[in-house]
C-alpha atoms as a PDB file:
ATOM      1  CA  UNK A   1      85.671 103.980 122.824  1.00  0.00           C
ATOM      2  CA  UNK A   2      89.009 105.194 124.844  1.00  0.00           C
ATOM      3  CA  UNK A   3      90.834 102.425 127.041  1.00  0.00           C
ATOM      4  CA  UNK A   4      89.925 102.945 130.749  1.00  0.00           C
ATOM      5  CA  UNK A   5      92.390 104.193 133.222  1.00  0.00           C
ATOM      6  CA  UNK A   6      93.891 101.507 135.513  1.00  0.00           C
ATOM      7  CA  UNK A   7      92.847 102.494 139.215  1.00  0.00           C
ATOM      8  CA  UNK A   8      95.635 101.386 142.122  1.00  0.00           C
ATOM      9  CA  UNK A   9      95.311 100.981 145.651  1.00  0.00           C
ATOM     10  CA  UNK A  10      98.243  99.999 147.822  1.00  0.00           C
ATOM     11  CA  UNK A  11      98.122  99.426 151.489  1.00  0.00           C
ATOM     12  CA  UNK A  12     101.219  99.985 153.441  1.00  0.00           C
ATOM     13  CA  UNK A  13     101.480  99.378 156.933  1.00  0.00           C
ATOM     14  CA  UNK A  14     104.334 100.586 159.207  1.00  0.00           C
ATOM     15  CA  UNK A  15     105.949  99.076 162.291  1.00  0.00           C
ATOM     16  CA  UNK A  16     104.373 101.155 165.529  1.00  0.00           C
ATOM     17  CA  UNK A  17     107.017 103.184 166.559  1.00  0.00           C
ATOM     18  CA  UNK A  18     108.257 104.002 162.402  1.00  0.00           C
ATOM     19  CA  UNK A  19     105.173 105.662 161.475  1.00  0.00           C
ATOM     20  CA  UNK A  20     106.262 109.093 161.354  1.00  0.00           C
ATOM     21  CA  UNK A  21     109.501 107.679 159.491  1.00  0.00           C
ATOM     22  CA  UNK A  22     107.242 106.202 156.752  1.00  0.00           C
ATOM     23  CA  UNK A  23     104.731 109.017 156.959  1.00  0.00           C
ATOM     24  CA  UNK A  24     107.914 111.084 155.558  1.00  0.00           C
ATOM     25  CA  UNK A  25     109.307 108.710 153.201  1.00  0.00           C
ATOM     26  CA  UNK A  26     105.579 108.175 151.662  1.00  0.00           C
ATOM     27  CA  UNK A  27     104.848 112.153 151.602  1.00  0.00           C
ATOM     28  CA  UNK A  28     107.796 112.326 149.509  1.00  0.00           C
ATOM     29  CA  UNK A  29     106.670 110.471 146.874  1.00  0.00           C
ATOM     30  CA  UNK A  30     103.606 112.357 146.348  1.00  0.00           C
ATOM     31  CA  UNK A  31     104.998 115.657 144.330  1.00  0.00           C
ATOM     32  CA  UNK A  32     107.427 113.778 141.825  1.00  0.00           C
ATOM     33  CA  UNK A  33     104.602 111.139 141.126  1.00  0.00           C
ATOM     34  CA  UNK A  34     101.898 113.890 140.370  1.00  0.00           C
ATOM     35  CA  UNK A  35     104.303 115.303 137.194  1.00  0.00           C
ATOM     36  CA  UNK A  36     104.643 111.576 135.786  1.00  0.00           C
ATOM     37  CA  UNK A  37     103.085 111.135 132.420  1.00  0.00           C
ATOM     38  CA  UNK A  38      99.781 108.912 132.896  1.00  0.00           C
ATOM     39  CA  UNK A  39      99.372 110.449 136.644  1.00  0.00           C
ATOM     40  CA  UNK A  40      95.907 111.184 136.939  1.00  0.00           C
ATOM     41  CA  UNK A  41      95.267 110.996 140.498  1.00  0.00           C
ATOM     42  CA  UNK A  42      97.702 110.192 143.543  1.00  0.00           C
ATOM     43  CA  UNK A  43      96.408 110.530 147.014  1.00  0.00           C
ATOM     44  CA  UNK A  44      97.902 109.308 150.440  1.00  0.00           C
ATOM     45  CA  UNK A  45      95.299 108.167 153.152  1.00  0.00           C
ATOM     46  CA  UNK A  46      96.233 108.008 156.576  1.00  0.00           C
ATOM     47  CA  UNK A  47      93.494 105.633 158.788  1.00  0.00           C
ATOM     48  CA  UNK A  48      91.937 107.463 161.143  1.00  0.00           C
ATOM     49  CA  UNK A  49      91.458 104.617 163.876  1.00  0.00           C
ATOM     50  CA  UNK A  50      95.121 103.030 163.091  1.00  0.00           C
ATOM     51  CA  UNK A  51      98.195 105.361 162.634  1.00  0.00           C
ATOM     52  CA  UNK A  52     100.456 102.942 161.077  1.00  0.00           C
ATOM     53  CA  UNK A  53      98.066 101.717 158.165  1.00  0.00           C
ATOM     54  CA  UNK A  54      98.927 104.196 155.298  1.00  0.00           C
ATOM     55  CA  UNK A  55      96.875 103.922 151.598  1.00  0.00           C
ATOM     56  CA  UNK A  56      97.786 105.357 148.348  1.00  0.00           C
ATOM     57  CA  UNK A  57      94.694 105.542 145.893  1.00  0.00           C
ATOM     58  CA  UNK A  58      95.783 106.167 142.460  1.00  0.00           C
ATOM     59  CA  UNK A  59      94.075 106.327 138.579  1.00  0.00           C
ATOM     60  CA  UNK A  60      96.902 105.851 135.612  1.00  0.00           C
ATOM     61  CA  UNK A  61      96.072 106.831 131.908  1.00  0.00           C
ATOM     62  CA  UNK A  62      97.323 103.028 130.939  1.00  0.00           C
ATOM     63  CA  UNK A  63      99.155 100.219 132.496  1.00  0.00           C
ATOM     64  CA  UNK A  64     102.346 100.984 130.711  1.00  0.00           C
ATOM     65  CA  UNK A  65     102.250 104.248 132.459  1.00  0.00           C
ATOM     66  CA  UNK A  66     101.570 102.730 135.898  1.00  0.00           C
ATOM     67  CA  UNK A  67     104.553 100.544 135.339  1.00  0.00           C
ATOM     68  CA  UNK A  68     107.037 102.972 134.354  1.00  0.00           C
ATOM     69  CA  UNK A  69     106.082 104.921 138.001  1.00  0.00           C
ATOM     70  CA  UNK A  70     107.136 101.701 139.358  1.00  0.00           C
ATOM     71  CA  UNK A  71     110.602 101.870 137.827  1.00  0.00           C
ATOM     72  CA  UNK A  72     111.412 105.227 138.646  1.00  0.00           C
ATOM     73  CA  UNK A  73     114.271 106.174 140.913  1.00  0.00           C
ATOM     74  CA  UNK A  74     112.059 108.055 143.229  1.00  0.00           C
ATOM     75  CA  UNK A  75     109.739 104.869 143.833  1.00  0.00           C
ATOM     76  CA  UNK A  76     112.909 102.269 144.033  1.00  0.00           C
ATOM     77  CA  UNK A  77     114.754 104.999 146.161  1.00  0.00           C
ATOM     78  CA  UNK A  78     111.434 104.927 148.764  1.00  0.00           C
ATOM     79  CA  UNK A  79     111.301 101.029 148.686  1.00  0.00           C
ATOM     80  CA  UNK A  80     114.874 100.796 149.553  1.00  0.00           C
ATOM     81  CA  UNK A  81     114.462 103.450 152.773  1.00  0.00           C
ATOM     82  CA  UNK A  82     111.050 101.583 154.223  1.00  0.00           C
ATOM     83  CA  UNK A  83     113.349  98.321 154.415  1.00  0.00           C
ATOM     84  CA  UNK A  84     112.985  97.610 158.027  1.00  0.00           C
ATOM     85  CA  UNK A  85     110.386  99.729 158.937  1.00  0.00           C
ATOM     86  CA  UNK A  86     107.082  98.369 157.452  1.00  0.00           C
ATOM     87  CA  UNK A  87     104.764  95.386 159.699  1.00  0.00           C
ATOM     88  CA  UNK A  88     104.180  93.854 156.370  1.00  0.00           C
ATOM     89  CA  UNK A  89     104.674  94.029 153.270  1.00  0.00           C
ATOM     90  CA  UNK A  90     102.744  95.741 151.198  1.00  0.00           C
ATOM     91  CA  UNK A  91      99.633  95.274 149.631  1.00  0.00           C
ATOM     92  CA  UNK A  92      99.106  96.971 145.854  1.00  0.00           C
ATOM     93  CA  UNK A  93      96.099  96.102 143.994  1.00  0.00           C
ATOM     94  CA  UNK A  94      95.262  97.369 140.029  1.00  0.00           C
ATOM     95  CA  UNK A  95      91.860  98.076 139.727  1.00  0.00           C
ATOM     96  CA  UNK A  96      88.988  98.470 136.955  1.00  0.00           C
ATOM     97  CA  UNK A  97      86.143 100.804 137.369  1.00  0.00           C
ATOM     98  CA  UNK A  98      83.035  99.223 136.452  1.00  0.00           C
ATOM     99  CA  UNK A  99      80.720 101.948 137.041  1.00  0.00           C
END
């Protein structure tokens, strides 16, 4: 039997008039994050009734995979540049699929 993948989805949810300044900072994340190792999907969701509510929906090979993204410089770097301009913070969930 091979270990499932760990499934991620984190809500972020920017400040009203910042959305197009996190729209950019979260954009940029999506390229480096697609060539980490354990990246099997990484998709950014924009809600179509509410601008400033962003989602990332993510599968990683393993948990120690998903937790090395977390510690890379491109991730820190981003968490460092939305300081100020989220409306809370935000919400990241691991998931398991179950059918």
């Amino acid at each position: 039997m091979s270990n499932p993948t760990i499934r991620v989805v984190a809500r972020i949810v920017a400040l009203p008039e910042k959305v197009e300044q996190v729209k950019a900072i979260l954009t940029g994340l999506i390229e480096p994050t697609k060539t980490e190792a354990g990246c099997i999907q990484y998709e950014l969701l924009q809600n179509q009734a509410d601008a400033t509510d962003f989602t990332f929906v993510e599968e990683w090979r393993s948990g120690a995979e998903l937790d090395a993204h977390l510690g890379n410089t491109h991730i820190q770097f981003a968490i460092e540049k939305l300081d100020g301009l989220l409306g809370a913070a935000p919400d990241i969930c691991r998931y398991d699929k179950i059918g």
